[in-house]
Protein backbone atom coordinates (compact mmCIF):
# COMPACT_ATOMS: atom_id res chain seq x y z
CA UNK A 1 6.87 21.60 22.43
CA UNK A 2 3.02 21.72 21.44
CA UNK A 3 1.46 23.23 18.86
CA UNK A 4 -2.74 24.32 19.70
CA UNK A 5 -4.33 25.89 16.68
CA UNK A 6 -7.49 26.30 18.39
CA UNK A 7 -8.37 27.18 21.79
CA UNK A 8 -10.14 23.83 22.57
CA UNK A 9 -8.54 20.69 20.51
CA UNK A 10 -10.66 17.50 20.31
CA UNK A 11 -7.19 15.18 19.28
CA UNK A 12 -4.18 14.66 19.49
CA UNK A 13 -1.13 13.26 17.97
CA UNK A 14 1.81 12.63 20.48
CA UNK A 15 5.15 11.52 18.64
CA UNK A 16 7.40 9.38 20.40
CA UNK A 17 10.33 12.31 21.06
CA UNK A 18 7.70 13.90 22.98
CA UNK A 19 6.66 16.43 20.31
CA UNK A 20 2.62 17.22 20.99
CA UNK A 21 0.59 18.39 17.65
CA UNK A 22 -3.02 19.27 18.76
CA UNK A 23 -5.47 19.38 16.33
CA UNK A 24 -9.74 18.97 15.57
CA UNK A 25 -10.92 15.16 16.12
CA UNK A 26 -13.64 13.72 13.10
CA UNK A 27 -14.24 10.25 12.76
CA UNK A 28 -14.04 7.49 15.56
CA UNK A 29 -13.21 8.51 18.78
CA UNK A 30 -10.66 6.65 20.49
CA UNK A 31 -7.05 6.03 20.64
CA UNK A 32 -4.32 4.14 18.42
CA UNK A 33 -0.60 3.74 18.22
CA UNK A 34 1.16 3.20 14.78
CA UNK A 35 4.07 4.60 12.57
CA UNK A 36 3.30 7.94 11.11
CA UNK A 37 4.17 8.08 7.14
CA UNK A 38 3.29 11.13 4.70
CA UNK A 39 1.48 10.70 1.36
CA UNK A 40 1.88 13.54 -1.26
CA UNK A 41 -0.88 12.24 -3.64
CA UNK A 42 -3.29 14.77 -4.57
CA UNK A 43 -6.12 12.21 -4.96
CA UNK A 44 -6.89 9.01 -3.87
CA UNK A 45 -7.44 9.48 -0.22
CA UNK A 46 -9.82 6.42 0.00
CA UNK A 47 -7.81 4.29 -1.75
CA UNK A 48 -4.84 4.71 0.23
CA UNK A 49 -6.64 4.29 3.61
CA UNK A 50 -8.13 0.73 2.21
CA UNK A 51 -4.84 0.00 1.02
CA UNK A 52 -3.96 -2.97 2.84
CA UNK A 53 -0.37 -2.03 2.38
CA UNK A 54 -1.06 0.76 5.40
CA UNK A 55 -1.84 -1.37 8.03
CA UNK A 56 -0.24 -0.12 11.14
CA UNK A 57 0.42 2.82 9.77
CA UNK A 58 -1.22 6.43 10.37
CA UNK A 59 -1.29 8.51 7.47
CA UNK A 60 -0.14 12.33 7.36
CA UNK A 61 -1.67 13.83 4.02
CA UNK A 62 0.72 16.22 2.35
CA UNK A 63 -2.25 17.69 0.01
CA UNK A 64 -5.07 19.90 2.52
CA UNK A 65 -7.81 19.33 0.44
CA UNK A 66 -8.93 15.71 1.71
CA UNK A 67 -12.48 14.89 1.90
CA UNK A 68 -13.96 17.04 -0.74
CA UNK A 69 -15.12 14.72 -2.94
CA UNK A 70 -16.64 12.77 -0.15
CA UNK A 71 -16.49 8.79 -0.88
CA UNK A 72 -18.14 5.83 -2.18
CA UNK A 73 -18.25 1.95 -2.51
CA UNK A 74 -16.54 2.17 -5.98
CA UNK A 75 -13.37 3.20 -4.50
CA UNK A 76 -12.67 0.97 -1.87
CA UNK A 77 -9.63 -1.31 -2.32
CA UNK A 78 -10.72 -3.60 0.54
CA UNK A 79 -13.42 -4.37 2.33
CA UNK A 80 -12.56 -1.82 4.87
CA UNK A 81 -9.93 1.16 6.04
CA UNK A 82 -6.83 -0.35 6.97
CA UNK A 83 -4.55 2.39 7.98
CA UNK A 84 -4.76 3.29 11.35
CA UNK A 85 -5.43 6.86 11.00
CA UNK A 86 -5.25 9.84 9.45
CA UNK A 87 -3.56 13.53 9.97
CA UNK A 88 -4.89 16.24 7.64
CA UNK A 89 -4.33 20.35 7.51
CA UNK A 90 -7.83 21.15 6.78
CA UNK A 91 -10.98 19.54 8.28
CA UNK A 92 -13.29 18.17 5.18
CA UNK A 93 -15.41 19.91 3.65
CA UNK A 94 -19.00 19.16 2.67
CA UNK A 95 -18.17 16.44 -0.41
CA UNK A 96 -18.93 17.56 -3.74
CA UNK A 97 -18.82 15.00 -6.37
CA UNK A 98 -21.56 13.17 -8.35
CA UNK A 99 -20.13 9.54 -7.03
CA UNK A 100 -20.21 10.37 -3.34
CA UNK A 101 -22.49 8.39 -1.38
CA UNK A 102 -21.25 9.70 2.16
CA UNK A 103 -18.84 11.99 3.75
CA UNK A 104 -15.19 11.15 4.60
CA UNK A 105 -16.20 12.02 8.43
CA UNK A 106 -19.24 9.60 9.16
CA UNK A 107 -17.53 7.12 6.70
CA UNK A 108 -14.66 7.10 9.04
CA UNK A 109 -16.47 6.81 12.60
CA UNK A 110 -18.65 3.69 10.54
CA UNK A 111 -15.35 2.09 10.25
CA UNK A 112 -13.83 2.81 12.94
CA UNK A 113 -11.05 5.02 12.20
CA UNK A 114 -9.46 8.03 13.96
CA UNK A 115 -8.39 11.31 12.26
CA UNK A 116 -7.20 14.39 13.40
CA UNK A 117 -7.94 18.03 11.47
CA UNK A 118 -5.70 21.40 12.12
CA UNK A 119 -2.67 20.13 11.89
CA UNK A 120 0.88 21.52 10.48
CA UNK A 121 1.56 18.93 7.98
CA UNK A 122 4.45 20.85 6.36
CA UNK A 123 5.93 20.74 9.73
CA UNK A 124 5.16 17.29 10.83
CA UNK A 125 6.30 16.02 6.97
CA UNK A 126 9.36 17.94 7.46
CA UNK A 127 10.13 16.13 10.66
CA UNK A 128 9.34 12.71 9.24
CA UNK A 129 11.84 13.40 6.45
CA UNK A 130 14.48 14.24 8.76
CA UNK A 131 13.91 11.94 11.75
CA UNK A 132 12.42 9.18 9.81
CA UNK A 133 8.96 7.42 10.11
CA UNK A 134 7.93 8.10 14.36
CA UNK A 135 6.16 6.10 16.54
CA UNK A 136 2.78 7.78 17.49
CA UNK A 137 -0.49 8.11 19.40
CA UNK A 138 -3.28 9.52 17.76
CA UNK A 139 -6.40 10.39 19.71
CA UNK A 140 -9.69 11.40 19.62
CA UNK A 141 -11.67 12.96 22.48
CA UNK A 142 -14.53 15.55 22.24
CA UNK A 143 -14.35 16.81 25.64
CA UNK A 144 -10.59 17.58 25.02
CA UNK A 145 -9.24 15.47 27.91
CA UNK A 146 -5.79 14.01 27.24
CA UNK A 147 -2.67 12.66 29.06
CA UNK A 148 -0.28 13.58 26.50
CA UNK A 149 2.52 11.74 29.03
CA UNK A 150 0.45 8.32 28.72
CA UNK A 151 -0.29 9.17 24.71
CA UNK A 152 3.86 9.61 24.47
CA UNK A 153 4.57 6.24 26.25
CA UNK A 154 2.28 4.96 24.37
CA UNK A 155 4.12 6.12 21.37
CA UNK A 156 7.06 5.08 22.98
CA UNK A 157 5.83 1.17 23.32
CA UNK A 158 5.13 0.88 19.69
CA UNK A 159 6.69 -2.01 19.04
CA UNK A 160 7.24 -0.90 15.27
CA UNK A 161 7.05 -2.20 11.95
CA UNK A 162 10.87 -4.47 11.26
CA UNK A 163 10.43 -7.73 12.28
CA UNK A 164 6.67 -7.52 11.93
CA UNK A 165 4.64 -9.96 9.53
CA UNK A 166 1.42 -7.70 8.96
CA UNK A 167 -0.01 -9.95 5.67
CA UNK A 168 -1.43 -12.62 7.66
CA UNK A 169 -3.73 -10.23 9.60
CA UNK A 170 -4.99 -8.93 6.11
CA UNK A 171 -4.99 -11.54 3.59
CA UNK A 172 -7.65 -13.45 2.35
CA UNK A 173 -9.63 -16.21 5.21
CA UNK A 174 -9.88 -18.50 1.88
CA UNK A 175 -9.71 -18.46 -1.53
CA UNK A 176 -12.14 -16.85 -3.99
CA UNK A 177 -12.43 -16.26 -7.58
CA UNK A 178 -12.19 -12.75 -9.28
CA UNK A 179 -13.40 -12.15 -12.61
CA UNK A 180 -14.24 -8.02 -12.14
CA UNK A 181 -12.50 -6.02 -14.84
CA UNK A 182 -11.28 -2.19 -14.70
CA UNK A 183 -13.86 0.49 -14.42
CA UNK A 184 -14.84 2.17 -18.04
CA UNK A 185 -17.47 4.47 -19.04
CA UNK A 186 -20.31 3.88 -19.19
CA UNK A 187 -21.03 0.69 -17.93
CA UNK A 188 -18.51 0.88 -14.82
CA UNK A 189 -17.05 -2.40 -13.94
CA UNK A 190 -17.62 -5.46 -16.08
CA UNK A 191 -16.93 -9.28 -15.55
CA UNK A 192 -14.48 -10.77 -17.87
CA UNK A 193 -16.16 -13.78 -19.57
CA UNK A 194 -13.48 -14.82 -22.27
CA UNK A 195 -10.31 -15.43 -19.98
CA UNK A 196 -7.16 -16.65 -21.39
CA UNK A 197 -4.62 -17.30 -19.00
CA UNK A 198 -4.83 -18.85 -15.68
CA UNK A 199 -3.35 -17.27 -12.90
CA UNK A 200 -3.13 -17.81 -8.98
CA UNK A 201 -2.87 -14.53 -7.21
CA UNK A 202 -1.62 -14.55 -3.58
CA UNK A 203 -2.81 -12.45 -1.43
CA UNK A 204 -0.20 -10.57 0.92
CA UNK A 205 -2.81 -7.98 1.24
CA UNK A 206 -4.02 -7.60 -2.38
CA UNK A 207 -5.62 -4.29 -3.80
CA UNK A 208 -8.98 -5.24 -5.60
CA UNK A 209 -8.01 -2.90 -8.99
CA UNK A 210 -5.00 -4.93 -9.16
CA UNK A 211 -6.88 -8.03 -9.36
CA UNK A 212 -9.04 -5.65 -12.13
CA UNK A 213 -6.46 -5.49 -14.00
CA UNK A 214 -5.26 -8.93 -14.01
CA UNK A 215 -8.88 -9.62 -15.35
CA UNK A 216 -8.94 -7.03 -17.91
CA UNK A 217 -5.77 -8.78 -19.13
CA UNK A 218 -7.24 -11.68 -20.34
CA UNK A 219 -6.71 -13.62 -16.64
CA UNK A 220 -8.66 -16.25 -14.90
CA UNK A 221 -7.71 -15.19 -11.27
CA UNK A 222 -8.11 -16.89 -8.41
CA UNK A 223 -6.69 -15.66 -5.56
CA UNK A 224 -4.93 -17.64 -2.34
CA UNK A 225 -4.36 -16.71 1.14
CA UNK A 226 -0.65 -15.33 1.89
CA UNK A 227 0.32 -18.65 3.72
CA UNK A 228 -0.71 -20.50 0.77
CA UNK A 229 1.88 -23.20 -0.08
CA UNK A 230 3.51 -24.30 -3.31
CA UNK A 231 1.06 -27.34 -3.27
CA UNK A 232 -1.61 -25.31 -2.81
CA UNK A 233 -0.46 -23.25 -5.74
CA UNK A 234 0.29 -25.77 -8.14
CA UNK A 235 -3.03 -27.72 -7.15
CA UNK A 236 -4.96 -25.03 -9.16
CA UNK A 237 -2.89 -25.68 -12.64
CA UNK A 238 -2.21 -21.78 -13.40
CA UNK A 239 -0.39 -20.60 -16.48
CA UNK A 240 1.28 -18.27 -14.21
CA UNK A 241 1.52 -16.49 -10.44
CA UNK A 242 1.21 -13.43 -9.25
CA UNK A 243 2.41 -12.07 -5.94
CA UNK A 244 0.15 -9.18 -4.34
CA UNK A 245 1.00 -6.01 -2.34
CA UNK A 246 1.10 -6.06 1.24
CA UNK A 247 2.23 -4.27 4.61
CA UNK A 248 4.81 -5.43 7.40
CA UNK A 249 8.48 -6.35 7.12
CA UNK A 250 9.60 -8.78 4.13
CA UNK A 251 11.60 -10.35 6.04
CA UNK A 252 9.16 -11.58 8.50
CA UNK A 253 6.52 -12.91 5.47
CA UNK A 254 9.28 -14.22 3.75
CA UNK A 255 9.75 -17.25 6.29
CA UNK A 256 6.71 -18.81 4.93
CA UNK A 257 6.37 -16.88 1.70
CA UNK A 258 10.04 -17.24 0.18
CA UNK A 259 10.10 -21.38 0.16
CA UNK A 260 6.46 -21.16 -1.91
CA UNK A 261 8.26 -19.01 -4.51
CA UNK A 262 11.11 -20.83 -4.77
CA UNK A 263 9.12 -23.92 -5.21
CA UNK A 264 6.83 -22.43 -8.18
CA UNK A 265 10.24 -20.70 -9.36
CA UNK A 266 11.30 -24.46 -10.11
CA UNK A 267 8.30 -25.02 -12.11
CA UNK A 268 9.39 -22.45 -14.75
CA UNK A 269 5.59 -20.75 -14.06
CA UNK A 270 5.61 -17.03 -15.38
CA UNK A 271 5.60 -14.54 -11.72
CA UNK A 272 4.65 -10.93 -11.72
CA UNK A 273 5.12 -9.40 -8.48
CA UNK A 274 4.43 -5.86 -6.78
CA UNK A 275 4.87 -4.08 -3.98
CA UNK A 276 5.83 -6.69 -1.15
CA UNK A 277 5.27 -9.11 -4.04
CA UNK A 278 8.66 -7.67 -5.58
CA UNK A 279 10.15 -8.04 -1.99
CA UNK A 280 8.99 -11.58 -1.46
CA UNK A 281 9.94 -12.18 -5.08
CA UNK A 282 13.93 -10.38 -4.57
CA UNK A 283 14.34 -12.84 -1.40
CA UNK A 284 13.44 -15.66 -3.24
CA UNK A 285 15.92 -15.12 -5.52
CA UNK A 286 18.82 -14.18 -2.72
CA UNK A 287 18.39 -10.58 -2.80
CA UNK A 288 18.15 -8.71 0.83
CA UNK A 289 15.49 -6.12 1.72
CA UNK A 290 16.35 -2.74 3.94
CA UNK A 291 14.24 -0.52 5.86
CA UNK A 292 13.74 3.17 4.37
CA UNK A 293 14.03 6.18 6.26
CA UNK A 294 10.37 7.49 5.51
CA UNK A 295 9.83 5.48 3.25
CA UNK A 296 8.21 6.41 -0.54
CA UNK A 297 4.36 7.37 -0.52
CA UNK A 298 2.76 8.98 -2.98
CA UNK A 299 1.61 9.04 -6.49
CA UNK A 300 3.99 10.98 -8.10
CA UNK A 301 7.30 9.49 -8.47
CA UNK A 302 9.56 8.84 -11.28
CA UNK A 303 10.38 5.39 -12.13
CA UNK A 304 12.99 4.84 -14.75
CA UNK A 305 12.97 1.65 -16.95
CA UNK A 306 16.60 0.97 -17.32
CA UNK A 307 16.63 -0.85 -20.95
CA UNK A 308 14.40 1.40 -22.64
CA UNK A 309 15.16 4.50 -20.65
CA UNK A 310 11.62 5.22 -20.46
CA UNK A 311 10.69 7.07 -17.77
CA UNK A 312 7.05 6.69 -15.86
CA UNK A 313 4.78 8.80 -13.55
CA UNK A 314 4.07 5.99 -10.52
CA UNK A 315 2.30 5.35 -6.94
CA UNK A 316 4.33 3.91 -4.43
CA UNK A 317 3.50 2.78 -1.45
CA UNK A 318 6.11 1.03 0.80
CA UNK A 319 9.05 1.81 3.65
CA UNK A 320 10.93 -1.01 2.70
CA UNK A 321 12.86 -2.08 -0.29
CA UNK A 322 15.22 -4.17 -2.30
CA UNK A 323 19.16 -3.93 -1.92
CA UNK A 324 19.94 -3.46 -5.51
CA UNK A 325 23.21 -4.05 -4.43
CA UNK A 326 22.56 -7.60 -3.17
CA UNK A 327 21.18 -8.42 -6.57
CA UNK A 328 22.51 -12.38 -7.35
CA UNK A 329 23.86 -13.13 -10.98
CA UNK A 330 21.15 -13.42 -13.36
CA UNK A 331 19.08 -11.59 -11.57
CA UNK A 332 18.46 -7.79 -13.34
CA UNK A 333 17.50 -4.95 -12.20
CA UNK A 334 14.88 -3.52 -14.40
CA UNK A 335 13.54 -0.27 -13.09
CA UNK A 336 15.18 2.59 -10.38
CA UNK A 337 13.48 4.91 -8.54
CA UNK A 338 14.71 8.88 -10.14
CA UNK A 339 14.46 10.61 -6.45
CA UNK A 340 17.23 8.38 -4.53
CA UNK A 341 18.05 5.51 -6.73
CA UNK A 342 16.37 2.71 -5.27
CA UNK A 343 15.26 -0.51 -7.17
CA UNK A 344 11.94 -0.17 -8.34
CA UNK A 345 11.73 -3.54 -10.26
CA UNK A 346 14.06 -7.02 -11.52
CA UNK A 347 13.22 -9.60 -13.87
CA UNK A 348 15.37 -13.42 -14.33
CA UNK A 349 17.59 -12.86 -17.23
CA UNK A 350 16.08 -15.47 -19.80
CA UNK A 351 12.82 -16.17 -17.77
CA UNK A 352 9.73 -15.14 -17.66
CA UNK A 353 10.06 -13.70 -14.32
CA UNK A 354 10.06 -9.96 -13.02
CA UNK A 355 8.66 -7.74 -10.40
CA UNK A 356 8.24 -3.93 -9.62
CA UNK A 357 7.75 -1.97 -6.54
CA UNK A 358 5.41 0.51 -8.06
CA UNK A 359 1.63 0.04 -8.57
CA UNK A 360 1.00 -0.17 -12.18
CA UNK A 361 -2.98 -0.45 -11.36
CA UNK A 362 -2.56 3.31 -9.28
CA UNK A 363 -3.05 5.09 -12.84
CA UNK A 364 -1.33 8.27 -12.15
CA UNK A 365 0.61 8.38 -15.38
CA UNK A 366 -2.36 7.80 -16.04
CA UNK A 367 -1.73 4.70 -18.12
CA UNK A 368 2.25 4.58 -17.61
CA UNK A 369 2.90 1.11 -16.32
CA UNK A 370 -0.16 -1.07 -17.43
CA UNK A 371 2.10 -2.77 -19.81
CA UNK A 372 3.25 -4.59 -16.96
CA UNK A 373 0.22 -6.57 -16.72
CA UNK A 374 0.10 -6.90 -20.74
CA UNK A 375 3.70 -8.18 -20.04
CA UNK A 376 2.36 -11.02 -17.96
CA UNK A 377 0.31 -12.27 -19.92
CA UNK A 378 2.19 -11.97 -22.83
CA UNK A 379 4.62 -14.18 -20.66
CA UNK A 380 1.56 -16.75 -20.34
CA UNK A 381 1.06 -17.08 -24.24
């Protein structure tokens, strides 16, 4: 079936069951194949597409008013976009914000990203929900020429994301040392010249206001590539480690990522993890990891804390998870997702050792979960 809201489309998004969503092209023009997700945050719509926890994956935004407050360099959470792409209901507007340097349409085609305006996004969230995260092709041409048989076969050869170990195409080339602080009126973003902890951060595909916020905890952070070895780890001397976000299948980082972590484990080092930092973390441990259905996107979701009952307002960003139910003894889980139940965080009973699958740094509580990092380096004193 197809679906033309305009008489001549300039892109196209062809799902892998043959389902055709046509659609008004901005940004780079092109073609690209990727898993679709949704995202039902309201804001944000920079920050998720730099969030290097999207790579190969094209991003259907639930909210229609994306673009309007244009962007800037502020906001980025890596150096550049990394989701694939981007499906949208309305076409962006004309930004209006006193921080936007540039609209989300030329920012885009700079970088190289394809997006596609006009589309049905109640529908094609709908459909994600119920058939689970598709294979797609997106494309963008302005003549309106497209082989939507090649676009589905291309859809079709998406090899997908299980399997697939996406953090060594966006960590770090080499270490570097981070001393930026969260962003507070007036001044912006400050450097954090009194640090009190030392802590190596690897990289899995870090966010930069997480490493913010491991500076405005009192941290010394210096941050390793996601191969980075227990050697390399413990070479640095850090009071404790901290294990980034990231995109691709656990499983497939963990072959290099779960024997560092086990090795610093033996150390008795404090670990924070989040995202795929949890994941890596749960494996570690000898926990399993599943893939979701569609996943959890958006910055809205409950997150229950089970000891204190405390419930908090979260961003989530990831399609796979922990098995709670695979859990090893001493080994708690800490925090469940209130929409299905899923874990959402563990700590080592008696150690100073725990993880989340949130992002505490996200802010939409809007200061919920920053105790987390106040945890860790509690955990370092």
């Amino acid at each position: 079936m197809a679906h033309a809201p305009q008489p001549h489309p300039t892109a196209c998004l062809a799902l892998a069951d043959g389902t055709i969503f046509y659609g008004r092209g901005f940004g780079d023009t092109g073609e690209t194949i990727a898993e679709l997700c949704f995202n039902t945050a309201m804001t944000g719509y920079q920050e998720i597409m730099t969030d290097p926890s999207y790579a190969g994956q094209i991003v259907t935004f639930t909210f229609p008013h994306i673009g309007n407050t244009g962007v800037n360099p502020d906001d980025d959470e890596t150096a550049d976009p990394v989701a694939a792409g981007m499906v949208v209901k309305w076409d962006p507007t004309e930004p209006s914000n006193w921080r936007a340097t540039e609209d989300l349409s030329a920012w885009l085609a700079r970088r190289g990203r394809i997006a596609i305006g006009g589309v049905d996004t109640r529908r094609l969230t709908r459909a994600i929900r119920h058939q689970g995260a598709p294979h797609v092709a997106l494309a963008h041409d302005p003549e309106g020429k497209f082989d939507t048989a090649a676009l589905v076969s291309m859809a079709r050869g998406f090899a997908g994301l299980e399997g697939m170990d996406l953090a060594k195409q966006v960590t770090c080339a080499q270490s570097y040392r981070w001393d930026e602080m969260r962003w507070a009126w007036p001044d912006g973003y400050s450097r954090q010249k009194d640090p009190k902890h030392k802590v190596v951060a690897v990289d899995y595909g870090a966010k930069r206001n997480i490493l913010r916020c491991l500076a405005s905890a009192g941290c010394e952070v210096t941050v390793l590539p996601a191969t980075a070895t227990a050697e390399d780890v413990l070479a640095h001397d850090p009071d404790g480690v901290f294990l980034s976000n990231g995109p691709g299948d656990p499983a497939a980082t963990g072959e290099y990522a779960v024997p560092m972590i086990r090795g610093i484990l033996e150390k008795g080092l404090p670990v924070f993890g989040i995202c795929l930092g949890h994941q890596m973390l749960a494996l570690a441990l000898g926990a399993k990891t599943v893939k979701m259905n569609h996943g959890h996107h958006g910055a809205n979701h409950p997150v229950k804390e089970i000891e204190t009952g405390k419930v908090e307002i979260t961003s989530m960003n990831h399609g796979f998870a922990v098995d709670g139910q695979t859990l090893p003894d001493g080994v708690i889980e800490s925090h469940v997702s209130l929409f299905d139940g899923s874990n959402c965080g563990i700590r080592v009973e008696g150690r100073p050792v725990f993880s989340v699958q949130h992002h505490p740094e996200a802010s939409p509580g809007p200061q919920d979960s920053f105790y987390l990092f106040e945890r860790f380096a509690e955990s370092m004193s």
